[in-house]
C-alpha atoms as a PDB file:
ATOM      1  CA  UNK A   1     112.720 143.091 124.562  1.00  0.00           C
ATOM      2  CA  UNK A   2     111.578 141.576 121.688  1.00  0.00           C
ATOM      3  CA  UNK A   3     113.179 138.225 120.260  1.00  0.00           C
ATOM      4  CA  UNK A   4     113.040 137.232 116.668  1.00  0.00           C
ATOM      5  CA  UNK A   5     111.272 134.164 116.085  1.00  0.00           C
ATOM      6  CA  UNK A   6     113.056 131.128 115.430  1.00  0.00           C
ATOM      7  CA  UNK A   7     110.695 129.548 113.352  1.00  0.00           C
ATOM      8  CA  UNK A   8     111.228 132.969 110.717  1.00  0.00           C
ATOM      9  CA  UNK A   9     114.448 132.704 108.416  1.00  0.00           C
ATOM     10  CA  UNK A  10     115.396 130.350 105.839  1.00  0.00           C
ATOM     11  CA  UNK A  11     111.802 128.139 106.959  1.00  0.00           C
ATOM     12  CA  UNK A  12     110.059 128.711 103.618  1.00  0.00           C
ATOM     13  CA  UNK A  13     113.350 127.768 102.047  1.00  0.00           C
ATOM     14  CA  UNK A  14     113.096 124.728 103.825  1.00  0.00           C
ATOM     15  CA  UNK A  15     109.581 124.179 103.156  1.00  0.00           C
ATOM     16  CA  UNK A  16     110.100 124.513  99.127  1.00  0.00           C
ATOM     17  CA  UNK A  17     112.667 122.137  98.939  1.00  0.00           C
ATOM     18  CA  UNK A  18     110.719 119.542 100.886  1.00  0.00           C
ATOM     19  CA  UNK A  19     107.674 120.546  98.255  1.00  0.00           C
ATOM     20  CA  UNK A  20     109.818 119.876  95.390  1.00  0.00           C
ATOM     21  CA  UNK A  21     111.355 116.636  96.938  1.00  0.00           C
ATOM     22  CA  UNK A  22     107.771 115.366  97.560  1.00  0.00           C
ATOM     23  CA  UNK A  23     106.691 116.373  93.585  1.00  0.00           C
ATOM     24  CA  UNK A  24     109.842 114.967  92.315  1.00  0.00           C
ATOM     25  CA  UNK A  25     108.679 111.419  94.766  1.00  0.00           C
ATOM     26  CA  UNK A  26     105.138 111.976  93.330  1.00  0.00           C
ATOM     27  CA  UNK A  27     106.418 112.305  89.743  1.00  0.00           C
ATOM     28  CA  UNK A  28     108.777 109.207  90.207  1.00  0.00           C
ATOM     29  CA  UNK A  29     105.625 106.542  91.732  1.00  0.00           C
ATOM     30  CA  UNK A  30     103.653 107.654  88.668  1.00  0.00           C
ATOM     31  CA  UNK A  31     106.677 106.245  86.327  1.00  0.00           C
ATOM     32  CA  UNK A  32     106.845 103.600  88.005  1.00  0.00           C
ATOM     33  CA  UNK A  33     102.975 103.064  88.301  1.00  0.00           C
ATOM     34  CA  UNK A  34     102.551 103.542  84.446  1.00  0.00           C
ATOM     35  CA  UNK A  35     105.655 100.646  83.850  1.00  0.00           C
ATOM     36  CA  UNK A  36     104.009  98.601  85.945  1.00  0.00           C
ATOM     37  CA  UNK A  37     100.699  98.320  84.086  1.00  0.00           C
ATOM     38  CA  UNK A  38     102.678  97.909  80.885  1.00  0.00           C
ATOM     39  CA  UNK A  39     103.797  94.790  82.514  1.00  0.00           C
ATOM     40  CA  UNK A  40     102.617  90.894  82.139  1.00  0.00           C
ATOM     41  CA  UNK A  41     103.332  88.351  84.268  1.00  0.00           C
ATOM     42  CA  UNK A  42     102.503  84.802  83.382  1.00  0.00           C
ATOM     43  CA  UNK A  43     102.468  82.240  85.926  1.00  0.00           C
ATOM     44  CA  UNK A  44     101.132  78.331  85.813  1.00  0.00           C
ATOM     45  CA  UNK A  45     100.123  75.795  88.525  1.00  0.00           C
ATOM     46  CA  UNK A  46      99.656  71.917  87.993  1.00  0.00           C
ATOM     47  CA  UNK A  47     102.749  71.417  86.131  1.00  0.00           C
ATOM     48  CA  UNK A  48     101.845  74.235  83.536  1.00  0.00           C
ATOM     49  CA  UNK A  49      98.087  72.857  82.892  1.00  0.00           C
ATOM     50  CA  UNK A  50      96.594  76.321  84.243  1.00  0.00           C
ATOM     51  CA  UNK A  51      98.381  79.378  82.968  1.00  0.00           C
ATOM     52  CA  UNK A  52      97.562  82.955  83.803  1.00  0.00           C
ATOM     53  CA  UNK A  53      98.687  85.984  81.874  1.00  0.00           C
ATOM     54  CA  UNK A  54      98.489  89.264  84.653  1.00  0.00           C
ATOM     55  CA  UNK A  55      98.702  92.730  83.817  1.00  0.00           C
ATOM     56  CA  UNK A  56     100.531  95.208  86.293  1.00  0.00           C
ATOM     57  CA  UNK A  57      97.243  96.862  87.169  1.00  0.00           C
ATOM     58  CA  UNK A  58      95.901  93.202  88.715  1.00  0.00           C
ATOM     59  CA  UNK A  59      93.914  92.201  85.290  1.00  0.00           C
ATOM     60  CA  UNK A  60      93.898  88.698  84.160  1.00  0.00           C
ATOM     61  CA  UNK A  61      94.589  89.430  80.284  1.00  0.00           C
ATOM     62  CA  UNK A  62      94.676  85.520  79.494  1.00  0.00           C
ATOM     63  CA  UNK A  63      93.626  82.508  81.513  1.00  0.00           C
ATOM     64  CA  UNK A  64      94.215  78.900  79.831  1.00  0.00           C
ATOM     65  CA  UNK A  65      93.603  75.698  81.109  1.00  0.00           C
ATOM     66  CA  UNK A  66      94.931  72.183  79.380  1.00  0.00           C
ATOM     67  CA  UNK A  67      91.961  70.075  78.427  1.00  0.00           C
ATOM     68  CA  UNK A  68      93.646  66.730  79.814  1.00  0.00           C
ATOM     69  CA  UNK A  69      93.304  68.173  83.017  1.00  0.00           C
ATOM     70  CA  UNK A  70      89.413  68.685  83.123  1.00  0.00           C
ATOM     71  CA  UNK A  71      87.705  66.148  85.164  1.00  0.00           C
ATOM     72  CA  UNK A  72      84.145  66.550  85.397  1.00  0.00           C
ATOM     73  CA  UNK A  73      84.423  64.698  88.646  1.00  0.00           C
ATOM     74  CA  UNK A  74      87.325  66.401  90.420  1.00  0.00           C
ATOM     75  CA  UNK A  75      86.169  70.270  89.520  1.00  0.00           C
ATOM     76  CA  UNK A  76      87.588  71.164  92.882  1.00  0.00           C
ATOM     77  CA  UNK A  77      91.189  70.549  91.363  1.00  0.00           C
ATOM     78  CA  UNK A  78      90.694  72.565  88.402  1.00  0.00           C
ATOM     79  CA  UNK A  79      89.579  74.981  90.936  1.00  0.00           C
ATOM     80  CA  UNK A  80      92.464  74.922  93.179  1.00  0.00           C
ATOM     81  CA  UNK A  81      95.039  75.622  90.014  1.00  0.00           C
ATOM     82  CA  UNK A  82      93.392  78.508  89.161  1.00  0.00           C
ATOM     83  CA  UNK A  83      93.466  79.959  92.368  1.00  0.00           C
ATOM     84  CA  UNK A  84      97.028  78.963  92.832  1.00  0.00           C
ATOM     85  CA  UNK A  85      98.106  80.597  89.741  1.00  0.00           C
ATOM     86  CA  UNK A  86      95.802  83.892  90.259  1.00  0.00           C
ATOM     87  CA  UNK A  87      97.402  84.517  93.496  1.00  0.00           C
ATOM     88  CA  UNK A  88     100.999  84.085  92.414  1.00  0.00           C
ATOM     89  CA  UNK A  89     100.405  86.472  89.698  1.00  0.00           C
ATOM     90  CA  UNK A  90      99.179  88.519  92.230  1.00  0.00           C
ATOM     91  CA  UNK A  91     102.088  88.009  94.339  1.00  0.00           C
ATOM     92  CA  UNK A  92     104.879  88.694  91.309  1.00  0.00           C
ATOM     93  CA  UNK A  93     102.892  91.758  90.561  1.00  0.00           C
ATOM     94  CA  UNK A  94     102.606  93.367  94.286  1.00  0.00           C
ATOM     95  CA  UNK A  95     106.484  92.127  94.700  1.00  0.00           C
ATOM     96  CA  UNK A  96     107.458  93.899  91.490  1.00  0.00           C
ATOM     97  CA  UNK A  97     105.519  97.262  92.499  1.00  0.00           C
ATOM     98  CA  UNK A  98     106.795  97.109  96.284  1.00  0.00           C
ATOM     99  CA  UNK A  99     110.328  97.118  94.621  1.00  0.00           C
ATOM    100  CA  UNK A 100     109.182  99.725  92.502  1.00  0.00           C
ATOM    101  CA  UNK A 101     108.111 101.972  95.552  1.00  0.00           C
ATOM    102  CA  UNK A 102     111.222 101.050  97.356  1.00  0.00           C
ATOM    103  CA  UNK A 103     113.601 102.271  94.722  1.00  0.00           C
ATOM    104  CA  UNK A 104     112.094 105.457  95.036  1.00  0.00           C
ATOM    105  CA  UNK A 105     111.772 105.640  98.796  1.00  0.00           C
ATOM    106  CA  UNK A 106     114.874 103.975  99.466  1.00  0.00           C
ATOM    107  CA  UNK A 107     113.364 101.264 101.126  1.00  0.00           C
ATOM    108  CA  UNK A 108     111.514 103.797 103.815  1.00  0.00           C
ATOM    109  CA  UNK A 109     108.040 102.530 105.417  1.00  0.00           C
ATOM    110  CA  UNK A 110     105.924 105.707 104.263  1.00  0.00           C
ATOM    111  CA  UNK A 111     102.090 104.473 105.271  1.00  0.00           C
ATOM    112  CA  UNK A 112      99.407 104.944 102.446  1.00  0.00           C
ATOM    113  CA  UNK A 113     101.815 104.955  99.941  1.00  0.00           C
ATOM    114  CA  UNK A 114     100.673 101.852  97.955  1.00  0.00           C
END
C-alpha cells in the first residue's frame, strides 16, 4: 500500500513564506546598511586635541589634530591619540550597526550576517 509522503502538502507553502521572511530580512539590513553610511561619528582622544570625524561605512571623513599638542620629540604620543580615537570611531560605528542588525534579527546570532 502506498503512503502519501509527508514531506508533500502545504511544504511549498511553508517554503514561500520563509522566502518572503528572508527578502523582507534582506530588504530590512539594506535600510539599515544605507542609514548607517549616512552616519558620522566624531570621537576625540587627549582631552579633545585629536578629533576624528567617521563615516558609517568605516571612512575617516575628517581627522584634526591641535597644534599645541605636536611635539617633535614625543611623535609616539601624537601617535597613540590617533589610534585611540580611530578605534573608538570604529567601535561607535560597529556598536551602532550590531544594534542595527539586532533590531532586525531580534537579537538572534545568525553567522555571516555582518
Amino acid at each position: 500500500m502506498a503512503q502519501g509522503n509527508k514531506f508533500t502538502g502545504g511544504g511549498n507553502h511553508k517554503m514561500n513564506t520563509v522566502i518572503k521572511q528572508a527578502q523582507i530580512m534582506q530588504e530590512e539590513m539594506n535600510r539599515v546598511q544605507e542609514e548607517l553610511e549616512e552616519k558620522t561619528i566624531e570621537t576625540a582622544a587627549g582631552g579633545g586635541k585629536v578629533k576624528v570625524v567617521m563615516k558609517g561605512t568605516k571612512e575617516i571623513t575628517s581627522l584634526k589634530i591641535d597644534p599645541e599638542i605636536v611635539d617633535p620629540e614625543d611623535t609616539e604620543m601624537l601617535e597613540d591619540l590617533v589610534t585611540v580615537a580611530v578605534n573608538d570611531a570604529i567601535r561607535q560605528i560597529e556598536e551602532m550597526m550590531e544594534e542595527g542588525m539586532n533590531s532586525i534579527t531580534g537579537g538572534m546570532n545568525i553567522p555571516g550576517l555582518f
